[in-house]
Protein backbone atom coordinates (compact mmCIF):
# COMPACT_ATOMS: atom_id res chain seq x y z
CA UNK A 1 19.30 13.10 7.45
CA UNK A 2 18.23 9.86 9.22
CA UNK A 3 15.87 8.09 7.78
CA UNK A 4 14.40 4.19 8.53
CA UNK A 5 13.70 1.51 6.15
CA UNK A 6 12.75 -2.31 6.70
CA UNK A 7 14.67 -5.33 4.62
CA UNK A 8 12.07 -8.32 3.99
CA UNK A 9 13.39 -11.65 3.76
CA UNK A 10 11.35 -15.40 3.71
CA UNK A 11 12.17 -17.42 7.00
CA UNK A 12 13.22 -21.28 6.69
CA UNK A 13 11.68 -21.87 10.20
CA UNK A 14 11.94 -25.50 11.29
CA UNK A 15 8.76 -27.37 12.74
CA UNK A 16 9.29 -27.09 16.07
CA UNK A 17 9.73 -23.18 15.21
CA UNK A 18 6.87 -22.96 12.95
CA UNK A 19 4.88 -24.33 15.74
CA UNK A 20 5.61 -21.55 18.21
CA UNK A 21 5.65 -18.85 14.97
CA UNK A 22 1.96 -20.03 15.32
CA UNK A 23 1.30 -19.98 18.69
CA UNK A 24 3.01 -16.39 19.10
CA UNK A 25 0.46 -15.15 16.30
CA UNK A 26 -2.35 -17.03 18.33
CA UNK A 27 -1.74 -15.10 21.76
CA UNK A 28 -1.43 -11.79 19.91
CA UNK A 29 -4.46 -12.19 18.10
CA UNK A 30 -6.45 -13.26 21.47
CA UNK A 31 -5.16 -10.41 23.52
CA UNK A 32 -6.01 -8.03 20.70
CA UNK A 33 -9.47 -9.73 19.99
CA UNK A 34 -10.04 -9.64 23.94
CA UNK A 35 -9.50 -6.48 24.78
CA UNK A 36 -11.47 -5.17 21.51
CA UNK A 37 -13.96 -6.89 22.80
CA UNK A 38 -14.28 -5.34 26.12
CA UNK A 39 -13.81 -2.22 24.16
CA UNK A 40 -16.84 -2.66 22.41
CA UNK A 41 -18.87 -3.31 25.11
CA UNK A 42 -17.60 -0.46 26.64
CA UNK A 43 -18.47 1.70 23.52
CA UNK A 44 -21.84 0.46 24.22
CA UNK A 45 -22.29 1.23 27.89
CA UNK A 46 -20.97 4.76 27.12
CA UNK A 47 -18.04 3.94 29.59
CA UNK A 48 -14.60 5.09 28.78
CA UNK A 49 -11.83 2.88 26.79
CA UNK A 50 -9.28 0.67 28.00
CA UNK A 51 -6.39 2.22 26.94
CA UNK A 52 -2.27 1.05 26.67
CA UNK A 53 -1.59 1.09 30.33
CA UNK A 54 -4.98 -0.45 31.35
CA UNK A 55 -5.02 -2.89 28.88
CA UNK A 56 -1.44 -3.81 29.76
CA UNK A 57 -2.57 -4.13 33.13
CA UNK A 58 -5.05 -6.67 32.58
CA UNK A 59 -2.61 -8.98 30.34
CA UNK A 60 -0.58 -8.91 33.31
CA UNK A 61 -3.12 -10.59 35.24
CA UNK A 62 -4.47 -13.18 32.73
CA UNK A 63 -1.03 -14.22 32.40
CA UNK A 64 -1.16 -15.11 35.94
CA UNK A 65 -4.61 -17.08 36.07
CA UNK A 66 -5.70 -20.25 35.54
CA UNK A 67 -7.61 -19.83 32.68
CA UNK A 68 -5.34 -17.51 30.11
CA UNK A 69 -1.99 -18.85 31.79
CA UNK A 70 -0.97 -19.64 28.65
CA UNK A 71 -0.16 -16.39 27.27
CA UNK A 72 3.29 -16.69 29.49
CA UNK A 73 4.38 -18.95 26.02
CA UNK A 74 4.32 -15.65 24.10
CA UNK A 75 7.33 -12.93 24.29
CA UNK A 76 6.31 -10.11 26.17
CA UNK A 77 7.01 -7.29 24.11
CA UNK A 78 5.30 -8.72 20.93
CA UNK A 79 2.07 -8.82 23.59
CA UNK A 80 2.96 -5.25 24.83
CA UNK A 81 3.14 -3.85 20.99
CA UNK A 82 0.29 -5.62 19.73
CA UNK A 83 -1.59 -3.95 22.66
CA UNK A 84 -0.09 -0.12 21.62
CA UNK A 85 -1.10 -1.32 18.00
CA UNK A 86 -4.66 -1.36 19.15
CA UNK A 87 -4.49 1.22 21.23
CA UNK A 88 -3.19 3.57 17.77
CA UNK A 89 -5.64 1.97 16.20
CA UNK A 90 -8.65 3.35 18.18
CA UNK A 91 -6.66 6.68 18.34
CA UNK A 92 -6.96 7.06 14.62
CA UNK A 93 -10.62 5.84 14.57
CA UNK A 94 -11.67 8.43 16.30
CA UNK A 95 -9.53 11.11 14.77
CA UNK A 96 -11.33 13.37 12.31
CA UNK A 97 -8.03 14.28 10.18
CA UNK A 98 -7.99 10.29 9.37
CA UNK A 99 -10.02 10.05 5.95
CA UNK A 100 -10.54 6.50 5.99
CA UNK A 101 -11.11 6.35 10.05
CA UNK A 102 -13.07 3.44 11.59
CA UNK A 103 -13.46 1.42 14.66
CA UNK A 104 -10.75 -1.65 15.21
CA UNK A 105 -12.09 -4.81 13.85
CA UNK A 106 -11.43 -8.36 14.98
CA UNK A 107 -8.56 -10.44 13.89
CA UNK A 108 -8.99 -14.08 12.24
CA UNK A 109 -6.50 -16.90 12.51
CA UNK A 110 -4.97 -16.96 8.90
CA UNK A 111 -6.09 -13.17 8.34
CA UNK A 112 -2.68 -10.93 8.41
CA UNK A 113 -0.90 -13.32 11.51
CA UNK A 114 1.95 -11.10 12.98
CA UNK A 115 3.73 -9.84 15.73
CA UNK A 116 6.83 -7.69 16.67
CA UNK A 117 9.79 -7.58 18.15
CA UNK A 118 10.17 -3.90 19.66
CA UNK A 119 13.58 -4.47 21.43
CA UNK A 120 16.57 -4.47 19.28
CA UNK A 121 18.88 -5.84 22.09
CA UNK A 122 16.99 -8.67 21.60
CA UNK A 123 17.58 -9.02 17.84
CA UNK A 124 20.81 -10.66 16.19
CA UNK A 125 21.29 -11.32 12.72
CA UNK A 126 24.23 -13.04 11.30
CA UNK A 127 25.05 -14.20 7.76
CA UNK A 128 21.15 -15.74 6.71
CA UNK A 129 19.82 -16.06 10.24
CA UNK A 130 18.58 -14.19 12.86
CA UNK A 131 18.10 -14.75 16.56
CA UNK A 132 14.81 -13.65 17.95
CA UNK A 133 13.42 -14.38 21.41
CA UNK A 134 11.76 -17.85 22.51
CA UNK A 135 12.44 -18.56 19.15
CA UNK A 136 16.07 -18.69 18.69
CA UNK A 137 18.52 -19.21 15.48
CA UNK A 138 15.89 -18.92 12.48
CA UNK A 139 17.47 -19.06 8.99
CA UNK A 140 15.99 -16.81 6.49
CA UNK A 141 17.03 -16.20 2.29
CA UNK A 142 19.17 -13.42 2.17
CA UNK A 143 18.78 -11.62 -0.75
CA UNK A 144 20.93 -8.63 0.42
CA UNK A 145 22.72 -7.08 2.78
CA UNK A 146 21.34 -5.43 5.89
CA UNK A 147 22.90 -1.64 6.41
CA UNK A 148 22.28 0.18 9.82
CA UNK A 149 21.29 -0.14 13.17
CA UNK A 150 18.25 -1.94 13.77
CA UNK A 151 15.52 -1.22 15.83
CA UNK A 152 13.06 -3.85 15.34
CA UNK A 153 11.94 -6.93 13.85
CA UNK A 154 8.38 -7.89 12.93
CA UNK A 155 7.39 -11.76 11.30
CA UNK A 156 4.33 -12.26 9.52
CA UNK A 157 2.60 -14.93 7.77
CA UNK A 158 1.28 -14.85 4.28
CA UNK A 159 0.21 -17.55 1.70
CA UNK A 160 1.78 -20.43 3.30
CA UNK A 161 5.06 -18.86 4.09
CA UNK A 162 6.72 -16.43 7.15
CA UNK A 163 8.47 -13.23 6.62
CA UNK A 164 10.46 -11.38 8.90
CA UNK A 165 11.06 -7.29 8.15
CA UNK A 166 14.25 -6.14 9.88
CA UNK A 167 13.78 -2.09 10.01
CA UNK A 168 16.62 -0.43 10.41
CA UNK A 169 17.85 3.80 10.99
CA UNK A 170 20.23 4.98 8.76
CA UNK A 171 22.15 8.39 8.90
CA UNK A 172 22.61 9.11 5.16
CA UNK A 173 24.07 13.07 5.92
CA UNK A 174 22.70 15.34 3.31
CA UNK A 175 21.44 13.74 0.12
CA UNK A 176 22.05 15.64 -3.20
CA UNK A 177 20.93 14.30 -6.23
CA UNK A 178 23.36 14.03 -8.92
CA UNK A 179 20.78 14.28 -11.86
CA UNK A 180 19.99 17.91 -12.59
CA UNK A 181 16.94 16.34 -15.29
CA UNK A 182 12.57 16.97 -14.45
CA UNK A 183 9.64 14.99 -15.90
CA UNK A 184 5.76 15.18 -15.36
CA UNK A 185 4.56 11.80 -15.05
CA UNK A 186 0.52 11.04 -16.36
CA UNK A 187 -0.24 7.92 -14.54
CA UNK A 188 -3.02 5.59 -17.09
CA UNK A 189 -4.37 2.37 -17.80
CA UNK A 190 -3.66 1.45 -21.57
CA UNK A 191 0.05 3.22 -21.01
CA UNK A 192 1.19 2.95 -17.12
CA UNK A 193 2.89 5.77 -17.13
CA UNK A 194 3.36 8.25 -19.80
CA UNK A 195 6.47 10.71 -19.42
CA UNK A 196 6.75 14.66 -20.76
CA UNK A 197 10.04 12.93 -22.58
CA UNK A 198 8.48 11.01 -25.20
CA UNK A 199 8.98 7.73 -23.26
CA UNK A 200 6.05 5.28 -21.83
CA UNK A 201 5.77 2.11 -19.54
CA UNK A 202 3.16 -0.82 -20.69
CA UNK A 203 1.00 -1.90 -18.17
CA UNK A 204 1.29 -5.54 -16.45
CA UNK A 205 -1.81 -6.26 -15.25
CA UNK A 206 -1.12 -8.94 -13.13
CA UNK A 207 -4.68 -9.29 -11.90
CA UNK A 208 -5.84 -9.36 -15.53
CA UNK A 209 -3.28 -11.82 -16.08
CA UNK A 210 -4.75 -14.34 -13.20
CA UNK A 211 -8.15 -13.37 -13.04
CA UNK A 212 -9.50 -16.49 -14.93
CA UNK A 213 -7.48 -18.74 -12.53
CA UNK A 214 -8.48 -17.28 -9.63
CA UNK A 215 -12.26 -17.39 -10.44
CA UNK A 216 -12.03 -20.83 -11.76
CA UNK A 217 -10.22 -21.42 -7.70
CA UNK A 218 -12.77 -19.25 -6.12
CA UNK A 219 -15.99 -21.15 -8.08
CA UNK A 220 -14.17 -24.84 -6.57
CA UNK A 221 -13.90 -23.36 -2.81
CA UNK A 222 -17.85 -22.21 -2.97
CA UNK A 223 -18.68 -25.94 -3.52
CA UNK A 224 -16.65 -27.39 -0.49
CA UNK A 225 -17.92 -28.13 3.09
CA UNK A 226 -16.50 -24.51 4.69
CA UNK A 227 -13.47 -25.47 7.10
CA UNK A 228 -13.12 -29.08 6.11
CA UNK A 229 -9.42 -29.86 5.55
CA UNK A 230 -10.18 -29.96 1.38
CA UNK A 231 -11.75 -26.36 2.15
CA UNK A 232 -8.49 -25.30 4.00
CA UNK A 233 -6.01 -26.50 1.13
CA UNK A 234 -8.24 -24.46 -1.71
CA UNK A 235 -8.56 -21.51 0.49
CA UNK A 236 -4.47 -21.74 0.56
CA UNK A 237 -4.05 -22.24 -2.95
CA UNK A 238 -6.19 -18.85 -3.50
CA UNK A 239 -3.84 -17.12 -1.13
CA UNK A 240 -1.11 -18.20 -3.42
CA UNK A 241 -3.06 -16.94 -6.60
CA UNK A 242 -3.49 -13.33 -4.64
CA UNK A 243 0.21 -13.58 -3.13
CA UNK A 244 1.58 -14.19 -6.93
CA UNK A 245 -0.79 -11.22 -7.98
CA UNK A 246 0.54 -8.88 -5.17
CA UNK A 247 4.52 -9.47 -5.66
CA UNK A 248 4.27 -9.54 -9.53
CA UNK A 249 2.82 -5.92 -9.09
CA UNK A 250 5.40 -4.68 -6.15
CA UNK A 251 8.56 -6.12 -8.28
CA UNK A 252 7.87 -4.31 -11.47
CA UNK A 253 6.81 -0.95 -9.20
CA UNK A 254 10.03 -1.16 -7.70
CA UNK A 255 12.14 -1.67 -10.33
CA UNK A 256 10.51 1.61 -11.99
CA UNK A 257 10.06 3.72 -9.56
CA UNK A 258 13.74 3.22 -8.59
CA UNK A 259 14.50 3.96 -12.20
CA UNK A 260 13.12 6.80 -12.49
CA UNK A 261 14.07 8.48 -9.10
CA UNK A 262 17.54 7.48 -9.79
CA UNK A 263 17.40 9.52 -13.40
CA UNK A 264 15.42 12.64 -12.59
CA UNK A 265 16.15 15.15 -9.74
CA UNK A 266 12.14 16.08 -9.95
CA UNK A 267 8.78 14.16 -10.52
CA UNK A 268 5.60 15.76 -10.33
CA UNK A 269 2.91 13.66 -10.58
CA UNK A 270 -1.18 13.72 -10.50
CA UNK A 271 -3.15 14.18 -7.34
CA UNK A 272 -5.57 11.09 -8.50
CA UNK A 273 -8.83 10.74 -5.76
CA UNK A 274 -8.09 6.87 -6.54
CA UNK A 275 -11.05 6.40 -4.26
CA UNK A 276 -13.55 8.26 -6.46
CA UNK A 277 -12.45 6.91 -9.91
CA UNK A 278 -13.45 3.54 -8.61
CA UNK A 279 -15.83 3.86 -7.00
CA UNK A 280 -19.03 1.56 -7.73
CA UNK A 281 -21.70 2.43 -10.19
CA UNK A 282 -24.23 -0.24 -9.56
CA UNK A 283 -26.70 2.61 -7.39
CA UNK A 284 -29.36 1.42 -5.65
CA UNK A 285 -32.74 -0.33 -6.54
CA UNK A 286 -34.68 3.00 -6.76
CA UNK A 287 -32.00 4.52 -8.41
CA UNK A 288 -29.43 2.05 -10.46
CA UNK A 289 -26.80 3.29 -12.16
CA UNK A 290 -26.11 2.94 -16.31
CA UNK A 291 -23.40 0.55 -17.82
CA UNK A 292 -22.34 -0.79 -14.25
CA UNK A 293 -20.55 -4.15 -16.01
CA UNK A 294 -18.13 -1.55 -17.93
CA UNK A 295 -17.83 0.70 -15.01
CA UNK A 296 -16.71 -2.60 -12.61
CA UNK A 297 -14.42 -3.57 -15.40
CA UNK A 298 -13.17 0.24 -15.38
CA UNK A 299 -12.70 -0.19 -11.54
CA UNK A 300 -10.53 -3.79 -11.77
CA UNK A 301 -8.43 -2.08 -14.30
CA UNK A 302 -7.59 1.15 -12.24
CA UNK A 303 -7.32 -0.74 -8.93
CA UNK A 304 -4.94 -3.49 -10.44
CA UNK A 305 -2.31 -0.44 -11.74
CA UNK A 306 -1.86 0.22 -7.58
CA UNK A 307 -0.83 4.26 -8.67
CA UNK A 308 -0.80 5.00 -4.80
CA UNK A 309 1.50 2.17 -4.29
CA UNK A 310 3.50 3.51 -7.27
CA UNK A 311 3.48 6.82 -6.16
CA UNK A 312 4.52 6.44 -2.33
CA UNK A 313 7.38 4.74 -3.73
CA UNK A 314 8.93 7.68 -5.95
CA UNK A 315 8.14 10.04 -2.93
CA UNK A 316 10.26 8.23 -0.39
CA UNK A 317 13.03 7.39 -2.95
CA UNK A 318 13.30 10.64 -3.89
CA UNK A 319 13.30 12.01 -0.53
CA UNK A 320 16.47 9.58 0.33
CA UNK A 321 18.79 11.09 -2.78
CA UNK A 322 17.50 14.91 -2.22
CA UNK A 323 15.40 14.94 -5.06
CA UNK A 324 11.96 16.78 -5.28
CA UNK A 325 8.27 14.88 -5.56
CA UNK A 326 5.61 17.05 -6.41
CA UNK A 327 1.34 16.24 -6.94
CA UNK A 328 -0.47 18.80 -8.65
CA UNK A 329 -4.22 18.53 -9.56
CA UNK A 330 -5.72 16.42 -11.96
CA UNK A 331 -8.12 18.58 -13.81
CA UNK A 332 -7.65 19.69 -17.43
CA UNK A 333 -4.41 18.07 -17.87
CA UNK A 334 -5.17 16.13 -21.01
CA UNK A 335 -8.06 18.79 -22.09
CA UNK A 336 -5.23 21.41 -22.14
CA UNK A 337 -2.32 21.85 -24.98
CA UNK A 338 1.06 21.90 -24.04
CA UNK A 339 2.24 24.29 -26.52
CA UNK A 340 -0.10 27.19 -26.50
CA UNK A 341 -2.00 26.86 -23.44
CA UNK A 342 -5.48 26.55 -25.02
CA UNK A 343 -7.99 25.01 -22.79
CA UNK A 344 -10.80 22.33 -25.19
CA UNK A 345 -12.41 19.25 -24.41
CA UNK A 346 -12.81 18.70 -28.23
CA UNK A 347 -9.00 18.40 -28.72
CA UNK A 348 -8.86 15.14 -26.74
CA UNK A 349 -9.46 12.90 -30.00
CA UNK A 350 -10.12 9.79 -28.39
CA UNK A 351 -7.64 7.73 -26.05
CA UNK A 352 -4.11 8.50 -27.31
CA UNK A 353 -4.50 11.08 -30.14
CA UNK A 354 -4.65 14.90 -28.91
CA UNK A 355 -5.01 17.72 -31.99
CA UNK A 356 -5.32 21.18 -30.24
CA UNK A 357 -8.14 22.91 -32.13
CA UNK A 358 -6.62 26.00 -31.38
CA UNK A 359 -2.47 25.70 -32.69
CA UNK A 360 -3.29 22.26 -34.51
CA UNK A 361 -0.22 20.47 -32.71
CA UNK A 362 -0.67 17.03 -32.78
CA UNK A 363 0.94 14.23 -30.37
CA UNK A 364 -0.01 11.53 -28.40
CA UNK A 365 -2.48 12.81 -25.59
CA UNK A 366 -1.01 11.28 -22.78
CA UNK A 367 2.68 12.53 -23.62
CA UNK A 368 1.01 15.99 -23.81
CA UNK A 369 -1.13 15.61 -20.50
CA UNK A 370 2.68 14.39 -19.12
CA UNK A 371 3.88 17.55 -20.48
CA UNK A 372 1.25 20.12 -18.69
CA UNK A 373 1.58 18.10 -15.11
CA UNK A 374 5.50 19.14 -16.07
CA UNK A 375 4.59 22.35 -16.50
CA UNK A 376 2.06 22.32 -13.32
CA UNK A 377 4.78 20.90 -10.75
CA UNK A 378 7.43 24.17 -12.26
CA UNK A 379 4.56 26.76 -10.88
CA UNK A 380 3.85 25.17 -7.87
CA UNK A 381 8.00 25.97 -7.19
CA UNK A 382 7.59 29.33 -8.94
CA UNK A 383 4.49 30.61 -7.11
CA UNK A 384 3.18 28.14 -4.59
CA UNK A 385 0.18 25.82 -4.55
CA UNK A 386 -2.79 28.66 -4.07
CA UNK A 387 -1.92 30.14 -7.05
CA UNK A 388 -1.75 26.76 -9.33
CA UNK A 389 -5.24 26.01 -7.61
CA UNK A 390 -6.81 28.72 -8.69
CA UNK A 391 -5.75 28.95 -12.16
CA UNK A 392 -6.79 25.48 -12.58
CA UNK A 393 -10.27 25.99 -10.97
CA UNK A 394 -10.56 23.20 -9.97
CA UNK A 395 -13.18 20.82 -10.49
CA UNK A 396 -14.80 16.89 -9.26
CA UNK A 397 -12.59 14.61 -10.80
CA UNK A 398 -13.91 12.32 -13.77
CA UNK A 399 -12.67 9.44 -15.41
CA UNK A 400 -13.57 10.60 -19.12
CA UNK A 401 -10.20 9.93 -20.05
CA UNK A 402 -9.91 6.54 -19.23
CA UNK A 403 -10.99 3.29 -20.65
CA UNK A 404 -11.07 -0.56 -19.82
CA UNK A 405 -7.70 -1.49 -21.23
């Protein structure tokens, strides 16, 4: 089985690197701004795209004039793949599989800077540094090793800091994983994650956590002349806020999802519409919607837990030691008693006790919703996802069993 993965590390660019870091980000940015541009007009004229080849074509030749000469500076490649980027990008906005499709949008200086390295032969790294094109030795902080051949290197730039990922292909034969063990997992926002074992994880809430701080940041920027230099340093120091946010979440997701994937052979998990249990209940001015403050405090609270983050994670790590991920449906999972089957809203007593009216067993209702998404993910293996479907029938989802935490 060969499989790729990507190792992160912080550069420790000097200035004169830093400078070109910048530049390199600059050209990329114009060449994808330009020809989204032309694009656009394009779209309008009812003319067809620019695609790869053209688009390469024309970089060719602004490279060579007067007025865009300056995008010689620039490796390239990292031109050349920023170009295919864009030219995937369009691909997938008008692709009617995508769910979330939509036209390419321009890129601001500041606003996800990056570029890539395509060609490996171009790319050495030696013990904390690593030799990239036009920009030479760079150091980085190695915080492991790198296994496997690498293919291609990509820096970005991100709260006042650069990043390089290394990805790399690894042939890792025929995984088998050496736990024989299963759990259900029911993903929540007062408990994390509740397993069919007995055991829970406690939320973090990291946004929770900084929320006051970064409002009391955000209410100082909103009173400064916009791109004045004292503008610049707040809007940095709210990058910081969000940055802090962001790997606070990713650290502790790792760190359990590798836990658990290196315990179990099987997870099943919910199939949560993320995008529906969040979404906004304000309505419109004919029609507004009821108790919109609890509902957007409801919507901070799922969106800071990150479950599709969470759950991406367990599926690849799994996948790399032969284990076996599984999402069933959502519905009736904490309405539904583990022990005898019996389907009743009224046994859901509130947010963690569950008392089946039916058997009268009692236990903590997301254990027992754990338990049935268990249960779920062993008939999907014994008779195939059709069958599940339609015993659950199947129904919108709701957020009834969730509260602000």
């Amino acid at each position: 089985m060969i499989i790729r993965k990507a190792y992160k590390f912080r550069l420790k660019p000097d200035h004169e690197q830093v400078a070109k870091l910048q530049s390199f980000a600059g050209h990329c940015r114009f060449v994808w701004n330009k020809v989204l541009a032309l694009n656009l007009k394009r779209l309008e004229e009812k003319k067809p795209l620019i695609w790869y080849h053209e688009a390469d074509f024309w970089a060719k030749l602004w490279k060579q004039s007067d007025e865009y000469h300056f995008l010689k500076e620039a490796p390239a490649h990292c031109i050349q793949q920023k170009l295919k980027d864009l030219n995937k990008a369009f691909k997938e906005g008008f692709d009617k599989k995508q769910p979330l499709k939509r036209i390419p949008r321009f890129k601001k200086k500041g606003m996800g800077d990056g570029f890539r390295f395509p060609e490996p032969k171009h790319i050495q790294v030696e013990h904390r540094k690593i030799k990239l094109p036009k920009l030479g030795w760079i150091k980085f902080y190695q915080s492991r090793a790198i296994d496997g051949k690498i293919k291609n290197a990509t820096v970005t730039y991100s709260a006042g800091h650069w990043y390089v990922s290394v990805q790399v292909e690894l042939d890792i034969g025929t995984p088998k994983h050496t736990a024989t063990s299963a759990i259900g997992i029911d993903m929540g926002i007062k408990k994390y994650i509740a397993l069919s074992t007995g055991e829970y994880e406690d939320p973090i809430n990291p946004f929770k956590k900084y929320q006051d701080q970064l409002s009391k940041a955000q209410r100082r920027l909103s009173k400064k002349k916009k791109f004045s230099e004292n503008w610049k340093k707040q809007k940095k120091h709210i990058q910081k806020i969000h940055s802090k946010i962001a790997h606070i979440r990713r650290d502790f997701q790792h760190k359990l999802s590798t836990k658990l994937s290196n315990s179990h052979a099987m997870i099943v998990v919910e199939a949560l519409k993320i995008s529906n249990m969040s979404r906004s209940a304000s309505g419109t001015l004919d029609n507004p919607g009821k108790n919109v403050k609890a509902k957007s405090g409801l919507n901070k609270s799922i969106l800071d837990q990150a479950w599709g983050e969470f759950k991406r994670q367990i599926s690849y790590k799994l996948a790399w030691k032969g284990g076996i991920y599984l999402e069933v449906p959502a519905p009736y999972t904490s309405q539904t008693c583990s022990v005898c089957g019996e389907k009743d809203k009224a046994s859901r007593q509130g947010q963690e006790r569950y008392v089946c009216t039916s058997c009268g067993y009692e236990a903590n209702a997301d254990i027992n919703a754990a338990k049935n998404i268990l249960a779920a993910g062993h008939a999907v293996l014994a008779c195939g996802e059709d069958a599940l479907a339609t015993s659950m029938k199947q129904e919108p989802l709701g957020t009834s069993n969730l509260v602000p935490a």
